[in-house]
Protein backbone atom coordinates (compact mmCIF):
# COMPACT_ATOMS: atom_id res chain seq x y z
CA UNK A 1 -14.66 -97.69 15.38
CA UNK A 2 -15.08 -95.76 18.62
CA UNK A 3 -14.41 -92.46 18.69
CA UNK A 4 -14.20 -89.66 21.42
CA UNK A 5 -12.21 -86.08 21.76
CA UNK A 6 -10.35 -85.19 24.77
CA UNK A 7 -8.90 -81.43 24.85
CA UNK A 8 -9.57 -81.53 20.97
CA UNK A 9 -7.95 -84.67 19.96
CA UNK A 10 -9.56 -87.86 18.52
CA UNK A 11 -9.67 -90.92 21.15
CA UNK A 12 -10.52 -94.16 19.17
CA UNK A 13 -11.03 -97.95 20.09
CA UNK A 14 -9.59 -100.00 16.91
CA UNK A 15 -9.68 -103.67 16.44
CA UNK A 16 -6.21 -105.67 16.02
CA UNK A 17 -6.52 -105.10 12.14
CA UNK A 18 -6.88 -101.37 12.12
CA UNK A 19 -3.69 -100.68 14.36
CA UNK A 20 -0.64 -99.64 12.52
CA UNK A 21 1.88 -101.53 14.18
CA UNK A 22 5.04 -99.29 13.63
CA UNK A 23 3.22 -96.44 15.36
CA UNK A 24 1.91 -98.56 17.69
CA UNK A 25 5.74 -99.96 18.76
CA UNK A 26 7.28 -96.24 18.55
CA UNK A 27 4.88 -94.99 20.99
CA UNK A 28 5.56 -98.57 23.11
CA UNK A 29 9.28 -97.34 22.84
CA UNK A 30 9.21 -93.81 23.93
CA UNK A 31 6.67 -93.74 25.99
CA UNK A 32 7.33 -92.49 30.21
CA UNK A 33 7.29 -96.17 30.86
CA UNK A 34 8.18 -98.76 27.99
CA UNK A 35 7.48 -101.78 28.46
CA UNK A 36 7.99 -105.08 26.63
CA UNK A 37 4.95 -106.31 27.12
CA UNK A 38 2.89 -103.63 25.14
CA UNK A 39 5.32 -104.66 22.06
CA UNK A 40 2.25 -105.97 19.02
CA UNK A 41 4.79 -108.83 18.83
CA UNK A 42 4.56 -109.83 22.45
CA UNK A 43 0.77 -108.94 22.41
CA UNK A 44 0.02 -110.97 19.18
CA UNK A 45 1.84 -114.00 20.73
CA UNK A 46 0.27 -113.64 24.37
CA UNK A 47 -3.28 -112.73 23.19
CA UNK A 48 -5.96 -114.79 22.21
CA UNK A 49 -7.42 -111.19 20.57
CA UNK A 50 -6.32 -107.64 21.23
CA UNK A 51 -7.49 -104.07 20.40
CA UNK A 52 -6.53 -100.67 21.10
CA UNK A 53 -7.53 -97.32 22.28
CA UNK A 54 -5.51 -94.33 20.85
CA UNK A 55 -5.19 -90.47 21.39
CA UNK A 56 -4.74 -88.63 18.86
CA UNK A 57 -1.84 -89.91 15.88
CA UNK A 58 -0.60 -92.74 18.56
CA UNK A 59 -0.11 -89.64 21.24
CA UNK A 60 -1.05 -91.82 23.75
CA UNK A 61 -2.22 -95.78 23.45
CA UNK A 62 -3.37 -98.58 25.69
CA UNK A 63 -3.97 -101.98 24.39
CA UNK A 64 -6.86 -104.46 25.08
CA UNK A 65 -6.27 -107.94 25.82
CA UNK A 66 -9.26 -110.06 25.45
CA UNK A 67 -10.16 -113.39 25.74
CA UNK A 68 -13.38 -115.78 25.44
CA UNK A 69 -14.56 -117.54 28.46
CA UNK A 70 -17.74 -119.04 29.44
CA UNK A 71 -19.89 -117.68 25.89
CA UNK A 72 -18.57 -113.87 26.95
CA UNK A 73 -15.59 -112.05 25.73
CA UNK A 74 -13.90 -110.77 28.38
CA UNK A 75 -10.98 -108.20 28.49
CA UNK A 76 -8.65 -110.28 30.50
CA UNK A 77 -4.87 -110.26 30.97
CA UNK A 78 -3.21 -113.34 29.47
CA UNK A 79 -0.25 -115.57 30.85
CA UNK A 80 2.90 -114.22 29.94
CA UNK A 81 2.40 -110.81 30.48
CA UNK A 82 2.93 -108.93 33.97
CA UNK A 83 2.17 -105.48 33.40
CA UNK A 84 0.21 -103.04 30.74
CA UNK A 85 -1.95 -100.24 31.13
CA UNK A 86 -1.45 -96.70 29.23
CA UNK A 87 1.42 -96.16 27.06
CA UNK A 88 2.83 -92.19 26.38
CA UNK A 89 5.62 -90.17 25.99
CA UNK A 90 3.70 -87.33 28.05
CA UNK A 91 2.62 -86.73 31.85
CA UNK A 92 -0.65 -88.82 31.88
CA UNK A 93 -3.86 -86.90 33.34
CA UNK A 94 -6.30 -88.56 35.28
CA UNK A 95 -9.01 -87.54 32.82
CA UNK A 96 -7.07 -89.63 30.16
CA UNK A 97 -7.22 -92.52 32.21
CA UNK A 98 -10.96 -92.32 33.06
CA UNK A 99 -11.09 -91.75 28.96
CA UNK A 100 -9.55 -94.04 28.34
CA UNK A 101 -11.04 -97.05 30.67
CA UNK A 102 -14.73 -95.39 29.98
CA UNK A 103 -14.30 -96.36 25.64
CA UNK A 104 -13.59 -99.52 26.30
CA UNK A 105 -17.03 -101.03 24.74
CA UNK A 106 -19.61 -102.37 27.61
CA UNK A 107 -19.81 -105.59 25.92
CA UNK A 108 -16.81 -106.56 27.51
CA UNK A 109 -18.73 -106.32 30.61
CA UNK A 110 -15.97 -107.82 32.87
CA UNK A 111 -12.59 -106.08 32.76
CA UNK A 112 -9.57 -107.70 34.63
CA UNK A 113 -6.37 -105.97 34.07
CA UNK A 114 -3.12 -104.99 34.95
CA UNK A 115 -2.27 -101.45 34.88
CA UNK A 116 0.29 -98.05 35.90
CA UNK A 117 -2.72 -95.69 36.46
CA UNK A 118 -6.08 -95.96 38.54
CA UNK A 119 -9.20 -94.86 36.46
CA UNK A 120 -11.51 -93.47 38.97
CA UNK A 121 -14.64 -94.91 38.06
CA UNK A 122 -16.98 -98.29 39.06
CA UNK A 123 -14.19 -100.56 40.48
CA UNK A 124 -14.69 -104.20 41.44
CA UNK A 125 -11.51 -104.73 43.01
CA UNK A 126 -8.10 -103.14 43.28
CA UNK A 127 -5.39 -105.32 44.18
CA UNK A 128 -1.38 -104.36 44.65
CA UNK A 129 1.15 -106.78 43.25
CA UNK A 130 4.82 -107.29 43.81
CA UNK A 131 7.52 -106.96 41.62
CA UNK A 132 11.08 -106.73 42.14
CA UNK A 133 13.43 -104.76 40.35
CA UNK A 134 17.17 -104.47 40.24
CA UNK A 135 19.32 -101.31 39.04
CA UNK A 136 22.80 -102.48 37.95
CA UNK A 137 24.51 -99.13 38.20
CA UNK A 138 27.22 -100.00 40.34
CA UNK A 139 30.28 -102.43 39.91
CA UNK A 140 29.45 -106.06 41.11
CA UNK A 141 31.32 -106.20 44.15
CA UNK A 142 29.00 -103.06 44.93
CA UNK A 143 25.80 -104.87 43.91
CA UNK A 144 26.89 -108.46 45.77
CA UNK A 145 27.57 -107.07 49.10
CA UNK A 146 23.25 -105.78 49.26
CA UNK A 147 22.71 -109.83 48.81
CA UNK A 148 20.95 -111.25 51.84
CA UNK A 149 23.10 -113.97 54.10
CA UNK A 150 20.96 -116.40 52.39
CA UNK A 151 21.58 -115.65 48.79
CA UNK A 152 25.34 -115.38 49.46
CA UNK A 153 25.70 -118.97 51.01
CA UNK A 154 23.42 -119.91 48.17
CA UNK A 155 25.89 -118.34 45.53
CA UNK A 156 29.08 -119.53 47.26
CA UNK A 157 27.66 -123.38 47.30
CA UNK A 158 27.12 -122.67 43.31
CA UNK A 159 30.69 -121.78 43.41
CA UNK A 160 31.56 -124.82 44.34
CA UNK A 161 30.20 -127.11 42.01
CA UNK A 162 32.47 -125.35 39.55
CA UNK A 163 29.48 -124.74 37.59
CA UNK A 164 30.09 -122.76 33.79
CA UNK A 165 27.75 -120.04 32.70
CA UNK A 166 27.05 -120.38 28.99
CA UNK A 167 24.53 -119.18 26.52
CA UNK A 168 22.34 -120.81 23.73
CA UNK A 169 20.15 -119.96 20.42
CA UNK A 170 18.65 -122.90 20.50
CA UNK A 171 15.08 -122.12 21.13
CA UNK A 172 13.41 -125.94 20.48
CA UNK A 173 16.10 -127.16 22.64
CA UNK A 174 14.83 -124.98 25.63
CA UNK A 175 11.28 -125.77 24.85
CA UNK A 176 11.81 -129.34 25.55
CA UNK A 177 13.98 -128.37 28.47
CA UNK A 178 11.43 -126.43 30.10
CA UNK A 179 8.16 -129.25 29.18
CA UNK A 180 10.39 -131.55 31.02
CA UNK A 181 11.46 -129.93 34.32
CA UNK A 182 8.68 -127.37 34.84
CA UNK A 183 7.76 -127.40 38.54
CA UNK A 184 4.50 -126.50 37.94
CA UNK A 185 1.39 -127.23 35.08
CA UNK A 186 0.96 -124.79 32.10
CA UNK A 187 -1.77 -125.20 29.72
CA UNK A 188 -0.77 -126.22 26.06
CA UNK A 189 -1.79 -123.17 25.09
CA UNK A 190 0.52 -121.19 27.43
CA UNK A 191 2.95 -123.80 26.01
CA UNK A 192 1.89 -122.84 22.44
CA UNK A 193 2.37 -118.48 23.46
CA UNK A 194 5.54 -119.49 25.15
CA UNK A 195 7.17 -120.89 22.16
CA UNK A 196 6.04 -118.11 20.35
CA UNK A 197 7.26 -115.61 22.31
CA UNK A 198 10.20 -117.02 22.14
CA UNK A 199 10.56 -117.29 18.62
CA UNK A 200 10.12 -113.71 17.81
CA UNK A 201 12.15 -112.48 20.56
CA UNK A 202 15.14 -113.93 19.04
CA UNK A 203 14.16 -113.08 15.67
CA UNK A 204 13.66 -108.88 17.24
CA UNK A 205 17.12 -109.61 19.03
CA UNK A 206 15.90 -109.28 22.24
CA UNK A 207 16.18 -112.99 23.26
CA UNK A 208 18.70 -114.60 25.06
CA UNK A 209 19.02 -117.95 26.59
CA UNK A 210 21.58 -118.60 29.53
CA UNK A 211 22.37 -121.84 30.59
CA UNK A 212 24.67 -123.35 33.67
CA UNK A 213 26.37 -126.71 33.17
CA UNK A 214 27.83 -128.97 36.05
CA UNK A 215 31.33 -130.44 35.41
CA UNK A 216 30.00 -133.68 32.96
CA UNK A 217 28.92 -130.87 31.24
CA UNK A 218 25.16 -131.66 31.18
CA UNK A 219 22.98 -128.49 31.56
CA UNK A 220 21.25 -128.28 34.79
CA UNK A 221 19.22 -124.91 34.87
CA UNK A 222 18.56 -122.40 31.95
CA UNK A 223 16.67 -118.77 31.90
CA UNK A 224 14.80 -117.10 29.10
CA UNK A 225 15.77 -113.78 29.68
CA UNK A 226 13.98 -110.77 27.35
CA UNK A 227 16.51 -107.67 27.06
CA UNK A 228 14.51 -104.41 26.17
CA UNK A 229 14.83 -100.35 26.41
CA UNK A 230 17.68 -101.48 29.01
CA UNK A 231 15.40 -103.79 31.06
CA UNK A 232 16.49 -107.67 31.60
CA UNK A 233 13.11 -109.47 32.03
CA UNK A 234 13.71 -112.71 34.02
CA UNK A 235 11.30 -114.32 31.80
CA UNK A 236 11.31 -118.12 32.31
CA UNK A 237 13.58 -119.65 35.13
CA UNK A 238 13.75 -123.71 34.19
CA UNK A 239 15.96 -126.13 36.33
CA UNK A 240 16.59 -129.79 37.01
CA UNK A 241 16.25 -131.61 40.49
CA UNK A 242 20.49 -131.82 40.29
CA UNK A 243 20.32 -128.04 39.49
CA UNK A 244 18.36 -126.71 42.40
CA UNK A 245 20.86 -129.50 44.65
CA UNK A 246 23.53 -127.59 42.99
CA UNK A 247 21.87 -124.20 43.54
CA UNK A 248 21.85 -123.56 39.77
CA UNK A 249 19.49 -120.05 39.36
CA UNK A 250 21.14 -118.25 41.90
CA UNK A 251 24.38 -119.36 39.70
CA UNK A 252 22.72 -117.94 36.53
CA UNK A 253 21.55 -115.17 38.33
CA UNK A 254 24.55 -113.83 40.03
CA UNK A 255 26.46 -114.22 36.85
CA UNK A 256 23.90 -112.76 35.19
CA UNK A 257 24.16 -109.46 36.95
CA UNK A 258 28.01 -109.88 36.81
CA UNK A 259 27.82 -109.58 33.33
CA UNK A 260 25.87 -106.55 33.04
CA UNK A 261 26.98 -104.61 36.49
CA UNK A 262 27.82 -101.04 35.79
CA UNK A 263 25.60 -101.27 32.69
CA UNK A 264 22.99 -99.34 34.23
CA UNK A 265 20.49 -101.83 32.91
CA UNK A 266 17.29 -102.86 35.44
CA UNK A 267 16.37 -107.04 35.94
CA UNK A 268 12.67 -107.24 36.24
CA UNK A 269 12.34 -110.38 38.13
CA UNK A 270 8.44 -109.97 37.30
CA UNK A 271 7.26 -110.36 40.60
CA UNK A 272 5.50 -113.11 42.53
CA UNK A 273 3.28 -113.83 45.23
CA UNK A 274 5.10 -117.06 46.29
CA UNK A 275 7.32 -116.07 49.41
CA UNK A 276 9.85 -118.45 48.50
CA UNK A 277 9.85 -116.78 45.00
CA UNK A 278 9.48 -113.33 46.87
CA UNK A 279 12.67 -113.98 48.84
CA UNK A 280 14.86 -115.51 45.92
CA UNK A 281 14.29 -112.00 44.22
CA UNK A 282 14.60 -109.48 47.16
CA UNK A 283 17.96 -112.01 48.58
CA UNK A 284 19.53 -110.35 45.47
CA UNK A 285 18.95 -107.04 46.55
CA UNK A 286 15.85 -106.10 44.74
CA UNK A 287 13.84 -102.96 45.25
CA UNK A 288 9.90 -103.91 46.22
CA UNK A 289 7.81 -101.91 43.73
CA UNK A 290 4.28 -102.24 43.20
CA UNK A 291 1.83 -102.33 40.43
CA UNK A 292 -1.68 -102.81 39.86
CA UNK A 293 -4.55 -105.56 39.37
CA UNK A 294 -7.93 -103.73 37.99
CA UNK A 295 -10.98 -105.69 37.97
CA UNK A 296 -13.90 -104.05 37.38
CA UNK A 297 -17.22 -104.45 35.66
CA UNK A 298 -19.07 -102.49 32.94
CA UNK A 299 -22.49 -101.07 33.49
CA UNK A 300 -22.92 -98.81 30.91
């Protein structure tokens, strides 16, 4: 174990085994900035290993993801998860941060992270990612008239395959369905996380599968969706070749945020890179926030 005092109060680095996970979760869940992804379920299903440096009696926590590559282990951010960094129901100093970053142990020489706050020491790189968000605060008709031209012809040709918006608990089912029609490769053991994830987010009650059927009433497109602290995370879109004819997502998605309009919850379409992907998200109205990519390397 680690240990270091800021203003008086223990910082410590602690292995997976020595966390106590309902601590862990309650500071995840009140913290300024909750997020899903800091959850020790979602961690323990993402991460190949994981630790975690706290302040004080789980004040303040940030977790570790780590991962072996090449001989080295490295403290790398797995598949699956978008964003982490320091988790706290209180303003965050920039001394924390640099506390914070500065325990984690220089044998994990190579740091590549995602993160909320900047520590200001030896960077490699820092690089700005894009995610967009939605707020459903407002009734639908509200939210549909900020869609983009090109969303709304998209939604209106949905329309008109009389397409049904349903939902499903059948997680092995959507496994299958996703193996078959992914567009692009994942790694078994992404696979492997995936149906993990999956698994426990039904079994936390946070999963939900939604799934659009054409009228022979074969499904054409489904969406993992996570639902957490009032956040909908578009997790994993799936469709088939007849579903993205048919214009199935932006089906699911616009019922989707019919459902939950005026709910004041937020869709975290996760981000991409991709413009296409880009422009599906923003064509629904989403706000362009940022977050950030760390990478860095440990001298000392």
């Amino acid at each position: 174990m680690n240990i270091k005092t800021i203003n008086g109060s223990q910082i410590r680095y602690l292995e997976r085994h020595e966390i106590n996970d309902k601590k862990w979760d309650a500071c995840v869940n009140n913290s300024i900035t909750p997020l899903v992804y800091g959850l020790t379920w979602y961690l323990d299903n993402c991460c190949e290993k994981w630790d975690g440096i706290i302040l004080g009696n789980y004040d303040t926590i940030m977790p570790v993801p780590l991962k072996n590559k090449f001989g080295f282990q490295l403290a790398l951010t797995p598949y699956f998860i978008q964003k982490l960094g320091i988790f706290s129901s209180n303003p965050i100093t920039q001394k924390t941060v640099n506390s914070f970053y500065n325990l984690v142990p220089a044998k994990f020489f190579f740091i590549n992270t995602v993160s909320n706050y900047i520590p200001k020491i030896t960077l490699k790189k820092i690089t700005l990612c894009p995610d967009y968000e939605l707020l459903l605060d407002r009734p639908y008709e509200s939210i549909y008239r900020n869609y983009s031209s090109h969303s709304k012809y998209n939604v209106r040709r949905s329309l008109k395959e009389k397409l049904k918006f349903e939902s499903t608990n059948d997680i092995e089912w959507f496994k299958t369905f996703a193996n078959k029609y992914r567009r692009f490769y994942l790694p078994e053991k992404e696979k492997a996380s995936l149906g993990q994830i999956l698994k426990s987010a039904f079994e936390k009650g946070c999963g939900h599968i939604v799934i659009s059927k054409n009228l022979e009433n074969q499904i054409n497109a489904a969406i993992f969706l996570i639902i957490y602290n009032n956040t909908i995370y578009y997790h994993s879109p799936i469709s088939t070749p007849e579903g993205y004819t048919q214009r199935a997502l932006y089906f699911l998605l616009d019922s989707i945020i019919k459902k939950y309009s005026n709910s004041g919850y937020i869709i975290d379409f996760e981000g991409s890179k991709i413009d296409n992907i880009a422009r599906f998200f923003k064509g629904f109205g989403g706000t362009l926030n940022y977050y950030t990519q760390l990478s860095m390397i440990k001298l000392y």
